[in-house]
C-alpha atoms as a PDB file:
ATOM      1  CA  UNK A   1     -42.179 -12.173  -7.832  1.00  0.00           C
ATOM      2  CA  UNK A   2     -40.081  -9.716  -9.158  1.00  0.00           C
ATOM      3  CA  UNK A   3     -36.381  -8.197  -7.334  1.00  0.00           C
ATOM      4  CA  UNK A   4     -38.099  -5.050  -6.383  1.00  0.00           C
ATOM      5  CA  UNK A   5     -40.330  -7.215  -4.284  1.00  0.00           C
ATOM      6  CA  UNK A   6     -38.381  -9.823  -2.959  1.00  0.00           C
ATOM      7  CA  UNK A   7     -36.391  -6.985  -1.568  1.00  0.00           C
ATOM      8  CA  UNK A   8     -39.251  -5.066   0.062  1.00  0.00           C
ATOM      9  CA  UNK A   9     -40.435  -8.526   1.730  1.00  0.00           C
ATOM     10  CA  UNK A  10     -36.959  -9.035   2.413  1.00  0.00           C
ATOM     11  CA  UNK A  11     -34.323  -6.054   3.435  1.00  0.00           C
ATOM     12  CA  UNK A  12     -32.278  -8.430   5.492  1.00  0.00           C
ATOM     13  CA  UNK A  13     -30.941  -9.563   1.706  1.00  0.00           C
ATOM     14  CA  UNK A  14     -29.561  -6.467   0.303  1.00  0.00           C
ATOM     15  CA  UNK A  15     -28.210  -5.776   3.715  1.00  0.00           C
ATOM     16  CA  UNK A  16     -26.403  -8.964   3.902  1.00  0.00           C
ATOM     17  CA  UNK A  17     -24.899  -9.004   0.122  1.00  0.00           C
ATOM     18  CA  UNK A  18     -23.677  -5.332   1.015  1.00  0.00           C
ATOM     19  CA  UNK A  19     -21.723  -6.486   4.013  1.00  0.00           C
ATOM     20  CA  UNK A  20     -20.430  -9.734   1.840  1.00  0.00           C
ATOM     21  CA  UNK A  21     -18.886  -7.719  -0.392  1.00  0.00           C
ATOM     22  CA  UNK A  22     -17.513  -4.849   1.927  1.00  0.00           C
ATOM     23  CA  UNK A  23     -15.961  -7.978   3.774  1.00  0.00           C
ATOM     24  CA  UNK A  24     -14.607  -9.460   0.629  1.00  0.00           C
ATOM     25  CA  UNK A  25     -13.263  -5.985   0.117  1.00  0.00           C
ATOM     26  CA  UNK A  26     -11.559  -5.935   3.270  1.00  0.00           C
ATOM     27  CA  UNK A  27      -9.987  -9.372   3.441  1.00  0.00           C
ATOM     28  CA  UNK A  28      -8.704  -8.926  -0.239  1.00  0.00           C
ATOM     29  CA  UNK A  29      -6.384  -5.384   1.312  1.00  0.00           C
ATOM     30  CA  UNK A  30      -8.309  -2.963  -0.967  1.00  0.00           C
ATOM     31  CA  UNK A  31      -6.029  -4.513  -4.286  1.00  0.00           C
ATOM     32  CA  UNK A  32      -2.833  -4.139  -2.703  1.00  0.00           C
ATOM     33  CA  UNK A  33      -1.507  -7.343  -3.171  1.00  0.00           C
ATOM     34  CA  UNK A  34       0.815  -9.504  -0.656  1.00  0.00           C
ATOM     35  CA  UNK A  35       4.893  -9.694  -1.966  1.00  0.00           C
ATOM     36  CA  UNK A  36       6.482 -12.733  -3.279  1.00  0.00           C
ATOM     37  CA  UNK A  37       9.041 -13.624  -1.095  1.00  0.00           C
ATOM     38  CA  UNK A  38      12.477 -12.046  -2.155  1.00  0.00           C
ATOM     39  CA  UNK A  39      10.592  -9.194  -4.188  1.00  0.00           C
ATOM     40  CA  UNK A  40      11.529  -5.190  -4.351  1.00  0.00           C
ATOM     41  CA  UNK A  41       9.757  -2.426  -6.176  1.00  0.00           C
ATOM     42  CA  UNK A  42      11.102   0.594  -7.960  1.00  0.00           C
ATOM     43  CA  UNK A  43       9.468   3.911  -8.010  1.00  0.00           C
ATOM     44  CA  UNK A  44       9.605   7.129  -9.494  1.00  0.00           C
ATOM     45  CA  UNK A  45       8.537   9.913  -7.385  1.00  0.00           C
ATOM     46  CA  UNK A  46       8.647  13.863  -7.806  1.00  0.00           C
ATOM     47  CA  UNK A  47       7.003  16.958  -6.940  1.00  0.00           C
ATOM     48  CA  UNK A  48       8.252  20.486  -7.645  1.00  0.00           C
ATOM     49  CA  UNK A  49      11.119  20.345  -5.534  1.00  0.00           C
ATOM     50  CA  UNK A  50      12.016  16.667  -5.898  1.00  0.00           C
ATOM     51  CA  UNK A  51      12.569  14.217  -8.176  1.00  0.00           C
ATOM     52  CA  UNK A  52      13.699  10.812  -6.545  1.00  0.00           C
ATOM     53  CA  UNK A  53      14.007   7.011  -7.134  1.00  0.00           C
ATOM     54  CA  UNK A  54      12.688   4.614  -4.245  1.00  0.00           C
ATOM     55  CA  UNK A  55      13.534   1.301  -4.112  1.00  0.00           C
ATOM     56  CA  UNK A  56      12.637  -0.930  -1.668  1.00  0.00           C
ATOM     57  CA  UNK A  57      15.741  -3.934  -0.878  1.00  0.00           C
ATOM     58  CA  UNK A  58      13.850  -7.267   0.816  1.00  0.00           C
ATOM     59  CA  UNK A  59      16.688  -8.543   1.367  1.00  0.00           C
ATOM     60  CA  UNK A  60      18.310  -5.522   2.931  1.00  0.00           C
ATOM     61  CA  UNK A  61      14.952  -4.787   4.670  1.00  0.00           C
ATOM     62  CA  UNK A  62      15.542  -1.186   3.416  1.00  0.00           C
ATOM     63  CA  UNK A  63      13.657   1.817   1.231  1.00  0.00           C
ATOM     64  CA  UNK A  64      16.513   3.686  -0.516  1.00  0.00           C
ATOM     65  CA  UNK A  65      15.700   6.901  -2.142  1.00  0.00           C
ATOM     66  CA  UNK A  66      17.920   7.773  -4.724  1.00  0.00           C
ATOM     67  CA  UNK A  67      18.003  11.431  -6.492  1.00  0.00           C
ATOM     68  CA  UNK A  68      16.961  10.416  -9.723  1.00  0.00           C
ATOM     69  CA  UNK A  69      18.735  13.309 -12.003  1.00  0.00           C
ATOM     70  CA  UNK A  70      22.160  12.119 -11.009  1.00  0.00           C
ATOM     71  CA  UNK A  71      21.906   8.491  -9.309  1.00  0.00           C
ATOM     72  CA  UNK A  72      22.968   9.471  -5.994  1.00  0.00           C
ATOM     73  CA  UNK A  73      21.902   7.727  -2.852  1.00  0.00           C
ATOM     74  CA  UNK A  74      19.637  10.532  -0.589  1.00  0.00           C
ATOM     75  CA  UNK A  75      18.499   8.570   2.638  1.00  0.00           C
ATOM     76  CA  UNK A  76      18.789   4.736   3.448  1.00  0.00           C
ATOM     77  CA  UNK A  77      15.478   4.481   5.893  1.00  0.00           C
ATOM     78  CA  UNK A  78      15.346   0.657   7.757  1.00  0.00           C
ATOM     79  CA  UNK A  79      12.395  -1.035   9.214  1.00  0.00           C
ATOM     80  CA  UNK A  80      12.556   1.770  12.532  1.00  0.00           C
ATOM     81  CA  UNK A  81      11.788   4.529  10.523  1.00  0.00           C
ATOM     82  CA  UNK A  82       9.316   2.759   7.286  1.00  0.00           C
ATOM     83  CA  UNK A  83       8.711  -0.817   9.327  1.00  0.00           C
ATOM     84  CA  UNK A  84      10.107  -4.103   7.655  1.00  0.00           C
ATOM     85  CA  UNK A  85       9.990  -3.441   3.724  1.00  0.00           C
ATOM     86  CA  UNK A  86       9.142  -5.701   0.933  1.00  0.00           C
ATOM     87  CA  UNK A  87       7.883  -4.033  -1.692  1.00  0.00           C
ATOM     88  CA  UNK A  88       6.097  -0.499  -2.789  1.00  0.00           C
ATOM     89  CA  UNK A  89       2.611   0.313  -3.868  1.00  0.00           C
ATOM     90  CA  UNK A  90       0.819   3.682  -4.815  1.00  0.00           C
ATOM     91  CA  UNK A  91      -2.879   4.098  -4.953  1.00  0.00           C
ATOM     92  CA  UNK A  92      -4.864   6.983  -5.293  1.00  0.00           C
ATOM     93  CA  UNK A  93      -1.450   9.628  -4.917  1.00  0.00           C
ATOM     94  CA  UNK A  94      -0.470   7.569  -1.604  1.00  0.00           C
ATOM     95  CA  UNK A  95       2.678   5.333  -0.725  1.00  0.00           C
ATOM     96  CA  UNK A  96       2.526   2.529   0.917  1.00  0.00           C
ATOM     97  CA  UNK A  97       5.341   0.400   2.120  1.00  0.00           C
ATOM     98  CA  UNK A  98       4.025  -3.420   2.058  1.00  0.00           C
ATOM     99  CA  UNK A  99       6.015  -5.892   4.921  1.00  0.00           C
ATOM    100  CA  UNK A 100       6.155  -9.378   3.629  1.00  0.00           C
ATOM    101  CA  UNK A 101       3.751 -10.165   6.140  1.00  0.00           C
ATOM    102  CA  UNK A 102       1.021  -7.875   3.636  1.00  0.00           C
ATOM    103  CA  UNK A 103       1.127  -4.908   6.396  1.00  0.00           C
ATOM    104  CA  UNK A 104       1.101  -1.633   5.151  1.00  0.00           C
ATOM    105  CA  UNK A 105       2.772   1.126   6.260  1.00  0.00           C
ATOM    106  CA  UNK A 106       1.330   4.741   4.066  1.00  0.00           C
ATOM    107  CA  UNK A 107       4.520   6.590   3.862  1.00  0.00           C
ATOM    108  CA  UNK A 108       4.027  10.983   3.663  1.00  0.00           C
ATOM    109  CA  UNK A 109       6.613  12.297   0.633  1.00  0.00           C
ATOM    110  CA  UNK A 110       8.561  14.238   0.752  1.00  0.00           C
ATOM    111  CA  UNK A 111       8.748  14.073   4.208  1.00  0.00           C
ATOM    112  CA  UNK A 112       9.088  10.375   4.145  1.00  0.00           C
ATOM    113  CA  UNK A 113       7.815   9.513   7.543  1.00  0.00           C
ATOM    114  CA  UNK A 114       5.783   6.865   8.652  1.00  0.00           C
ATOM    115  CA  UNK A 115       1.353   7.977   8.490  1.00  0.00           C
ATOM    116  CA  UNK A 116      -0.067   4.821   9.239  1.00  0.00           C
ATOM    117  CA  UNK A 117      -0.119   1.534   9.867  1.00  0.00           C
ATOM    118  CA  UNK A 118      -2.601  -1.194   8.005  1.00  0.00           C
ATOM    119  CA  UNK A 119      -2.434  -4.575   9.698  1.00  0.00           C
ATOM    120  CA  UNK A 120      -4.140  -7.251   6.957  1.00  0.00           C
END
């Protein structure tokens, strides 16, 4: 018996590898990894009008964006305006602000308020 068969007999087994992997997809937080404990991130971010540094301070449970011509401090934002903040992460031209807990927080520039939320 060949696949093309076995499948045709069978659609219950492409049905059930699909969901397998869309579930290992899931659990694994679409490659945004978990922090370390005690980890920050740096980022460069900048658009026509801005050009800033954002760093995210475990410790200080902080994002800190920083204008990244001169060095100065911008906006401190704490965990009632980003959530609690571990480290950064940017996929596909979003930010997200990862909790050491792995929940992610998608962060709109340069408005820098809170999208959504992402429990894991």
């Amino acid at each position: 018996m060949n696949l093309a068969t076995i499948l045709r007999t069978h659609p219950w087994l492409l049905a059930t590898g699909m969901l397998a992997g869309l579930l290992l997809i899931v659990l694994n937080g679409f490659g945004l990894v978990r922090p370390p404990p005690g980890s920050g991130s740096l980022m460069r971010w900048h658009d026509a009008n801005h050009d800033w540094l954002l760093v995210a301070d475990d410790q200080a449970n902080q994002l800190t964006v920083y204008d990244a011509t001169d060095g100065r401090p911008l906006q401190r934002l704490g965990p009632s305006a980003v959530g609690d903040v571990a480290v950064l992460a940017q996929r596909d031209g979003r930010l997200f602000v990862i909790d050491d807990d792995g929940t992610r927080n998608e962060l709109k520039l340069p408005q820098l308020q809170t999208v959504a939320a992402n429990v894991h």
